[in-house]
PDB file of N, CA and C in Angstrom:
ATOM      1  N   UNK A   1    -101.762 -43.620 117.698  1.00  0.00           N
ATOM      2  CA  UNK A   1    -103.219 -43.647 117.705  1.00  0.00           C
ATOM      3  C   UNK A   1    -103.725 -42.705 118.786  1.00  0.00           C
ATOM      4  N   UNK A   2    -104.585 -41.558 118.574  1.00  0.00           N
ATOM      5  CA  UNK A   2    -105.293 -40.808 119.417  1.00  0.00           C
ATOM      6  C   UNK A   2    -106.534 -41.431 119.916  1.00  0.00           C
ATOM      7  N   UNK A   3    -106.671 -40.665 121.180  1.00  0.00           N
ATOM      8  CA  UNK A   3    -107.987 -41.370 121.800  1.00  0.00           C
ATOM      9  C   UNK A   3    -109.206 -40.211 121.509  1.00  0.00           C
ATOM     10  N   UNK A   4    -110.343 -40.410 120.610  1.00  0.00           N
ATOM     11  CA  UNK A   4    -111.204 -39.153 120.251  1.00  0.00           C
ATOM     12  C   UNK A   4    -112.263 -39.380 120.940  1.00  0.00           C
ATOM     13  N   UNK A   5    -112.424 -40.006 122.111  1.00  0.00           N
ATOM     14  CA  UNK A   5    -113.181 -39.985 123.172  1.00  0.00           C
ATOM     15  C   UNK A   5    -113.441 -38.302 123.815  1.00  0.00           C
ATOM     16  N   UNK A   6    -114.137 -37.903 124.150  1.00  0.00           N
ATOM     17  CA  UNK A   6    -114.334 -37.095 124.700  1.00  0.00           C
ATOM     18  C   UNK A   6    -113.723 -36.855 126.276  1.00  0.00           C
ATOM     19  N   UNK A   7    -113.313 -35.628 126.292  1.00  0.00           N
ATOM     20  CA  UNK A   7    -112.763 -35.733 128.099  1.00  0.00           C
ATOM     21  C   UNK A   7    -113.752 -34.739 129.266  1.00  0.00           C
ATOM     22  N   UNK A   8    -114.276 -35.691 130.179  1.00  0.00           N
ATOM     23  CA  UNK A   8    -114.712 -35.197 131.101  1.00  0.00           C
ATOM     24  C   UNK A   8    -114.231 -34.477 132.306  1.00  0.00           C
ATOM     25  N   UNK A   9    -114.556 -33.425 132.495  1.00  0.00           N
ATOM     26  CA  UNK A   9    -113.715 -32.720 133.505  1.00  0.00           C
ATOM     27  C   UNK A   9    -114.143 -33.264 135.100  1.00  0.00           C
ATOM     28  N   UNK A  10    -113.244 -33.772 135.703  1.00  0.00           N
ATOM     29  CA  UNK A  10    -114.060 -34.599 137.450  1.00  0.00           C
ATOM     30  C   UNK A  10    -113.687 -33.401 138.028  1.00  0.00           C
ATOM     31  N   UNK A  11    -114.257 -32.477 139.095  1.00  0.00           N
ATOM     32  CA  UNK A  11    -113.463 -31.312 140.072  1.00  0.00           C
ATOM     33  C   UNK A  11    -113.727 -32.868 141.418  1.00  0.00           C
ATOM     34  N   UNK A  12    -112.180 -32.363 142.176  1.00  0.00           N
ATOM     35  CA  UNK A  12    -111.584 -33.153 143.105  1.00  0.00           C
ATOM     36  C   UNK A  12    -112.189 -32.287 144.459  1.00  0.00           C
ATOM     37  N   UNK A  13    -112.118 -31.325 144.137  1.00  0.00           N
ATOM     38  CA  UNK A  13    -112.127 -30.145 145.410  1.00  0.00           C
ATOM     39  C   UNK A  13    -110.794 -30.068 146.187  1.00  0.00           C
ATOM     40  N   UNK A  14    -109.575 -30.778 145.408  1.00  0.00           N
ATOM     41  CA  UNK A  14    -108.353 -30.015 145.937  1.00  0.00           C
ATOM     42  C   UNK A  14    -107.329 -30.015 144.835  1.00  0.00           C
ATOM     43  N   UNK A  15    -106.492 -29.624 145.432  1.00  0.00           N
ATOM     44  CA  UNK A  15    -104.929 -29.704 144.454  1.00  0.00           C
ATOM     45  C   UNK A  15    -104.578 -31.228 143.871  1.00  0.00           C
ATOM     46  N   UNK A  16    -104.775 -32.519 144.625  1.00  0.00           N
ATOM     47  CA  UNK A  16    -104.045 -33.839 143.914  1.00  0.00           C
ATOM     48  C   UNK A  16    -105.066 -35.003 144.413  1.00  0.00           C
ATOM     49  N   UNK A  17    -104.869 -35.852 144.166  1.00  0.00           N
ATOM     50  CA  UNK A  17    -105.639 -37.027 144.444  1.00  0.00           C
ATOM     51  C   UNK A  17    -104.793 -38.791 143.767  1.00  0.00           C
ATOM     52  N   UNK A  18    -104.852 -39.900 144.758  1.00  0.00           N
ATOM     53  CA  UNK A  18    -104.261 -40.893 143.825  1.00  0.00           C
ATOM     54  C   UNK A  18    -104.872 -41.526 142.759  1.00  0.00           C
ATOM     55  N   UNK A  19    -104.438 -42.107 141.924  1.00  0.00           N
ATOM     56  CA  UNK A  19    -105.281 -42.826 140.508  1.00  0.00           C
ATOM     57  C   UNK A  19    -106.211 -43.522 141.145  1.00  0.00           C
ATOM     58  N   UNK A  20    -105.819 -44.080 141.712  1.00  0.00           N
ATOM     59  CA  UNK A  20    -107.055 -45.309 142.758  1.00  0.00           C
ATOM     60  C   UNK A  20    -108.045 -44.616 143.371  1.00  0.00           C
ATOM     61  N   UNK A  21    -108.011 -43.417 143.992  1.00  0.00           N
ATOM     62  CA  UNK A  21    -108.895 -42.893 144.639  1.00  0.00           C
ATOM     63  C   UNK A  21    -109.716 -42.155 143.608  1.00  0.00           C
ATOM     64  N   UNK A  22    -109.281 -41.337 142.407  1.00  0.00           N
ATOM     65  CA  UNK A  22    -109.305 -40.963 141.580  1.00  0.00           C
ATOM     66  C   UNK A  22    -110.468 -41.742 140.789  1.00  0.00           C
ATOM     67  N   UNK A  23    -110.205 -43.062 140.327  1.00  0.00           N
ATOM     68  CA  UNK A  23    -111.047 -43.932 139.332  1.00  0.00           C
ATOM     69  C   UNK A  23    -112.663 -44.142 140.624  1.00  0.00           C
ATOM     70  N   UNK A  24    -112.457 -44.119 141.801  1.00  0.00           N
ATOM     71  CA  UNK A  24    -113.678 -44.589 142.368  1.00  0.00           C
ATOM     72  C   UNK A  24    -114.466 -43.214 142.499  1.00  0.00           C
ATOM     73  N   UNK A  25    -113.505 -42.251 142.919  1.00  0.00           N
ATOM     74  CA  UNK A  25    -114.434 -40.761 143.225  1.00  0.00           C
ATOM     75  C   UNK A  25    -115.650 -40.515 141.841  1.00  0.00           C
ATOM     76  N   UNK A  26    -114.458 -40.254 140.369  1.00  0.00           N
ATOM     77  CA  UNK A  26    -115.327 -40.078 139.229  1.00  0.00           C
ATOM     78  C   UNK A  26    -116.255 -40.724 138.357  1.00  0.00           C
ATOM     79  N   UNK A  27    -116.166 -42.584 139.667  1.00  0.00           N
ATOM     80  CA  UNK A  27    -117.434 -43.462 139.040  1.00  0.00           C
ATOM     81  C   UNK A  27    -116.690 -44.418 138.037  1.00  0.00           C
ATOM     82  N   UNK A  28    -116.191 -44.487 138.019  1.00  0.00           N
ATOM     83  CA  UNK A  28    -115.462 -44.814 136.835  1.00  0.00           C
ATOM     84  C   UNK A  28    -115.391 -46.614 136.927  1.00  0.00           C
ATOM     85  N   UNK A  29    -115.372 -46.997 138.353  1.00  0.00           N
ATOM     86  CA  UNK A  29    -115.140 -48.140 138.922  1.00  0.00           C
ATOM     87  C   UNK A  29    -115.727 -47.893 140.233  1.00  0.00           C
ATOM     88  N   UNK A  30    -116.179 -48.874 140.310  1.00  0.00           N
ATOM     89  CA  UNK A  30    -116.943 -49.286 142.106  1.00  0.00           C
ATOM     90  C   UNK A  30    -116.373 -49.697 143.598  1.00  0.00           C
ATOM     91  N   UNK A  31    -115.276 -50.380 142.971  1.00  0.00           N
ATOM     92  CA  UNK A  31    -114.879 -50.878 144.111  1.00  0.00           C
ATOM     93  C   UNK A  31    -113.044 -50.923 144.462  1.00  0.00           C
ATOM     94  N   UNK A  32    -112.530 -50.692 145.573  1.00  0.00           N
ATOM     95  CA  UNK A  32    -110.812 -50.939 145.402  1.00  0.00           C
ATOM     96  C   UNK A  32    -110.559 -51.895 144.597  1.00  0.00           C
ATOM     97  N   UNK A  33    -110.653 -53.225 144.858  1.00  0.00           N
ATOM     98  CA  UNK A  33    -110.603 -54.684 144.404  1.00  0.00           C
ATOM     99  C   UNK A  33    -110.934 -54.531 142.779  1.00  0.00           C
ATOM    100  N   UNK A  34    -111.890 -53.724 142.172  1.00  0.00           N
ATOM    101  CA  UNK A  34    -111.955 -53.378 140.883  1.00  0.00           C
ATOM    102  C   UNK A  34    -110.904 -52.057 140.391  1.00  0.00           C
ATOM    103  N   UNK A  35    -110.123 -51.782 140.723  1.00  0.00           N
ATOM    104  CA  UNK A  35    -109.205 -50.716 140.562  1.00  0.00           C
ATOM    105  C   UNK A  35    -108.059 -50.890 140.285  1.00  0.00           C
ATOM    106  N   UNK A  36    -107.692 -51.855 141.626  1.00  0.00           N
ATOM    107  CA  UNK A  36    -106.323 -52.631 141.931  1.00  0.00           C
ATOM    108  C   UNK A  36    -106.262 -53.453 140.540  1.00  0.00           C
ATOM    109  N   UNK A  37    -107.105 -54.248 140.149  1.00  0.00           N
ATOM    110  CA  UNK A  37    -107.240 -55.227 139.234  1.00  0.00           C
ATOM    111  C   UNK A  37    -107.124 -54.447 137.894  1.00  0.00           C
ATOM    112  N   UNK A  38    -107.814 -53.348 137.516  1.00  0.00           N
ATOM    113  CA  UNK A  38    -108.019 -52.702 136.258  1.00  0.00           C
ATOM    114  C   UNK A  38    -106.304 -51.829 136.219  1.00  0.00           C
ATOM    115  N   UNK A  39    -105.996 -51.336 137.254  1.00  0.00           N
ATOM    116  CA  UNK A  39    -104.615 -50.959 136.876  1.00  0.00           C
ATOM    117  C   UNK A  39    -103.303 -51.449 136.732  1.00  0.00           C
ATOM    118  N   UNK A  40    -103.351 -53.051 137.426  1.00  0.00           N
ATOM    119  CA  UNK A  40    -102.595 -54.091 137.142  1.00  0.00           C
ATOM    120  C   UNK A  40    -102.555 -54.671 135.980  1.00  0.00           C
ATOM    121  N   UNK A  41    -103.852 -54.392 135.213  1.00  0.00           N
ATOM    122  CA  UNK A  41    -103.857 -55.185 133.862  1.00  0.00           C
ATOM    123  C   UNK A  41    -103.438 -54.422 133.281  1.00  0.00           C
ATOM    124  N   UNK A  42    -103.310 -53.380 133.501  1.00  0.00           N
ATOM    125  CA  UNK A  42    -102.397 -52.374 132.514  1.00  0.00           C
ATOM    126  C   UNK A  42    -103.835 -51.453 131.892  1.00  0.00           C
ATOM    127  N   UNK A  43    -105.380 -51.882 132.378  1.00  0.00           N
ATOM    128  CA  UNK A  43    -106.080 -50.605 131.577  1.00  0.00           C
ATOM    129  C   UNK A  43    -106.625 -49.395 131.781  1.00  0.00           C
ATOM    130  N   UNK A  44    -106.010 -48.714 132.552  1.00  0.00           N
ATOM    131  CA  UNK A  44    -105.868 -47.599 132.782  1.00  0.00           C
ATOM    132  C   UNK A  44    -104.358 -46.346 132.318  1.00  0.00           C
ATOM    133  N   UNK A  45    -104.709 -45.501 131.585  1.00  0.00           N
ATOM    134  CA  UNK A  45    -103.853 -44.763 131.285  1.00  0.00           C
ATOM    135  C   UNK A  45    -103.861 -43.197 132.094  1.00  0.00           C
ATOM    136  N   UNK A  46    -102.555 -42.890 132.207  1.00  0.00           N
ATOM    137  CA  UNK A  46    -102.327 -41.236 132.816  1.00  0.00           C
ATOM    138  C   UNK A  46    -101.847 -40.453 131.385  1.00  0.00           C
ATOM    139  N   UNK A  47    -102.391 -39.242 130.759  1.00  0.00           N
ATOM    140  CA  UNK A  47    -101.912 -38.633 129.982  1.00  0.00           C
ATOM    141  C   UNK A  47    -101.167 -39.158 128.849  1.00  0.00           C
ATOM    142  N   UNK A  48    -101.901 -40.411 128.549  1.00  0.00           N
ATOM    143  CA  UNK A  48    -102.016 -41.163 127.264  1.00  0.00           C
ATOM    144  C   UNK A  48    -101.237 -42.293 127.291  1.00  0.00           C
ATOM    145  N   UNK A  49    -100.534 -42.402 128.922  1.00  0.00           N
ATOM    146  CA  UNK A  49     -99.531 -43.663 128.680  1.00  0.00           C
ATOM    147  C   UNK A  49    -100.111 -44.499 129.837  1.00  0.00           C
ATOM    148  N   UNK A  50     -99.933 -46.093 129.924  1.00  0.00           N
ATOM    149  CA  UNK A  50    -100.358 -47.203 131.029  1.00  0.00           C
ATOM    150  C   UNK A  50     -99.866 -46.515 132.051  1.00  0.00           C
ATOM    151  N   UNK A  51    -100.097 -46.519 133.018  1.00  0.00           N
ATOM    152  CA  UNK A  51     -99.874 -46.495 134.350  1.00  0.00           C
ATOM    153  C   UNK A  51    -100.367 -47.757 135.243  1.00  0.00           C
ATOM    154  N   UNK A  52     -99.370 -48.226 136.110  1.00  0.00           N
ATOM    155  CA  UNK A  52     -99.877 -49.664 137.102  1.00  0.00           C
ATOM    156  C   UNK A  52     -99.806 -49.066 138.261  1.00  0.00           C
ATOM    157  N   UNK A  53     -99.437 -47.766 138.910  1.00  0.00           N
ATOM    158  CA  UNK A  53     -99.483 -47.183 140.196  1.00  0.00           C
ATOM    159  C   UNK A  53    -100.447 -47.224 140.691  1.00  0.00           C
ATOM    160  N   UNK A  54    -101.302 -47.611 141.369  1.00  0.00           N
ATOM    161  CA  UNK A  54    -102.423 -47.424 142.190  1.00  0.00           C
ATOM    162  C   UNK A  54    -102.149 -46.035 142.900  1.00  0.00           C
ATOM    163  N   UNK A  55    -101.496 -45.494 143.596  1.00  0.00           N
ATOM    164  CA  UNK A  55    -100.691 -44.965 144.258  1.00  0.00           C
ATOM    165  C   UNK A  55    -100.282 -43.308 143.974  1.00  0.00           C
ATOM    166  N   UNK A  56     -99.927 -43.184 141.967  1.00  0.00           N
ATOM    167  CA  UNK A  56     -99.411 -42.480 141.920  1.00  0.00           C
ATOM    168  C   UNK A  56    -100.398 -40.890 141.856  1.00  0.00           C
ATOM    169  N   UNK A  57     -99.647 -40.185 142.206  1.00  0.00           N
ATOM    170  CA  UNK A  57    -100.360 -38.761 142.630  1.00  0.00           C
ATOM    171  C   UNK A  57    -100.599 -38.190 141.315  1.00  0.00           C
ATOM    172  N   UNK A  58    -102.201 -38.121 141.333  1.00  0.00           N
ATOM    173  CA  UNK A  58    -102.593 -37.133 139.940  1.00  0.00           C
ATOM    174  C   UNK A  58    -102.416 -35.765 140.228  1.00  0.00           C
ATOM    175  N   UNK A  59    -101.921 -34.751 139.351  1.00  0.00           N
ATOM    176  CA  UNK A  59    -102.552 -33.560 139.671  1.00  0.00           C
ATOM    177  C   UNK A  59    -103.202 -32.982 138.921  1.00  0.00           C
ATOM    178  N   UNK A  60    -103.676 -31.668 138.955  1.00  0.00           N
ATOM    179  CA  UNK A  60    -105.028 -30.842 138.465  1.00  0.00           C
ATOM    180  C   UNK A  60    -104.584 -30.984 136.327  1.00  0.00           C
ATOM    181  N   UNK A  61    -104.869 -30.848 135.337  1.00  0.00           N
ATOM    182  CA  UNK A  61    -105.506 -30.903 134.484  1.00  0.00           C
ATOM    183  C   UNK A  61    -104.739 -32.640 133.909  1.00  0.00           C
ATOM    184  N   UNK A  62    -104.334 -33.609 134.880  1.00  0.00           N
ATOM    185  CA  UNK A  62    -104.023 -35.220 134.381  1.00  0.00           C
ATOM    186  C   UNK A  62    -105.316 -35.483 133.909  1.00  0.00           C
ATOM    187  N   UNK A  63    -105.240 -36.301 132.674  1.00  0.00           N
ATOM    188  CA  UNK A  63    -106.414 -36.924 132.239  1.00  0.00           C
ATOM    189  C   UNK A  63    -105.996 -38.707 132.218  1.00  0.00           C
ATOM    190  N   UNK A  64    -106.546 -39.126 132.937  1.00  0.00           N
ATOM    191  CA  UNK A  64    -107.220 -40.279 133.238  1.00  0.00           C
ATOM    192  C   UNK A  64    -107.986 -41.284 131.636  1.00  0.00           C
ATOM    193  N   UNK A  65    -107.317 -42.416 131.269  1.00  0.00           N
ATOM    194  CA  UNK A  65    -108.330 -42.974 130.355  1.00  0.00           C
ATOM    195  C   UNK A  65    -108.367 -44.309 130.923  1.00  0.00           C
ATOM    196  N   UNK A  66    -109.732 -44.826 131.024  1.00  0.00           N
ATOM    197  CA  UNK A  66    -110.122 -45.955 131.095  1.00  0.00           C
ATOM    198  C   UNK A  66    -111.730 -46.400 130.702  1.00  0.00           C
ATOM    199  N   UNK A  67    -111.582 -47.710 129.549  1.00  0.00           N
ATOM    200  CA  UNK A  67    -112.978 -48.018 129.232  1.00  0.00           C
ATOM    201  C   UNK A  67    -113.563 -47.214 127.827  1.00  0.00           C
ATOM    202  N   UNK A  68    -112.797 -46.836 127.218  1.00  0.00           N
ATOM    203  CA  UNK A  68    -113.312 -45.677 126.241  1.00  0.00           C
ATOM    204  C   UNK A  68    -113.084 -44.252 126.896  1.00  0.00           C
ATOM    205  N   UNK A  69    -113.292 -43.652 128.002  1.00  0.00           N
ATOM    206  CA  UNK A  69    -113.559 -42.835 128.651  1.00  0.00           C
ATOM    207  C   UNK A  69    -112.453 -41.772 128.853  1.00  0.00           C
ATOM    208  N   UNK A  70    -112.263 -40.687 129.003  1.00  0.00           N
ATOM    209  CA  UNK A  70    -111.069 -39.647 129.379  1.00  0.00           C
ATOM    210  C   UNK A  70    -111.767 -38.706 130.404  1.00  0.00           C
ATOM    211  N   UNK A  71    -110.968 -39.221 131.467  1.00  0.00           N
ATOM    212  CA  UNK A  71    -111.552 -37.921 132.835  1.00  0.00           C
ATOM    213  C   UNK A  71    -110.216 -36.980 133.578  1.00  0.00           C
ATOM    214  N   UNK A  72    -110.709 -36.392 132.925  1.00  0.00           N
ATOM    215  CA  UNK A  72    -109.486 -34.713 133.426  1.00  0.00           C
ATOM    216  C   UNK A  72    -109.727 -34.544 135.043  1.00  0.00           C
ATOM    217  N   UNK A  73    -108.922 -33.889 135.789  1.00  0.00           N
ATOM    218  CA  UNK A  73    -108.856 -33.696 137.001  1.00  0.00           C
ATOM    219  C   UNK A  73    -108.429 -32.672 136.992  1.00  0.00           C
ATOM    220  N   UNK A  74    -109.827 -32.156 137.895  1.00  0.00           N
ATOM    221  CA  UNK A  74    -109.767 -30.404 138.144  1.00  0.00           C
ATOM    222  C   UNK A  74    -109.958 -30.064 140.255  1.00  0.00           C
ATOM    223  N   UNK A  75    -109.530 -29.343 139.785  1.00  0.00           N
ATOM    224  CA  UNK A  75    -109.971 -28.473 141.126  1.00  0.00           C
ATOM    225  C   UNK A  75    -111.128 -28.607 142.159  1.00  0.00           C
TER     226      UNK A  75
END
């Protein structure tokens, strides 16, 4: 199953960033405590697969899905 959500491009203003820091920078979620929780449940995906890393290092064109939503990570 493809996701035909549209993907938004977030610019980071550097080379990498973590998923956790990642989901609050592009709005996506408000708070750590809402992050920690949304990636433990398993609903957040990296480049189409679950990810539970809070932690793990995105880099520049990873797309991010959570909520309906696809957010690319740029530069």
């Amino acid at each position: 199953m493809t996701n035909s959500a549209p993907i938004d491009d977030v610019s980071i203003g550097g080379e990498g960033i973590r998923l956790g820091q990642f989901l609050k920078f592009a709005g996506a979620l408000d708070s750590g405590g809402d992050v920690k929780e949304a990636i433990i449940d398993g609903l957040v995906t990296v480049n189409g697969e679950v990810d539970r890393r809070r932690g793990r290092q995105l880099q520049i064109g990873d797309v991010v899905g959570f909520d309906g939503r696809r957010l690319r990570v740029r530069p």
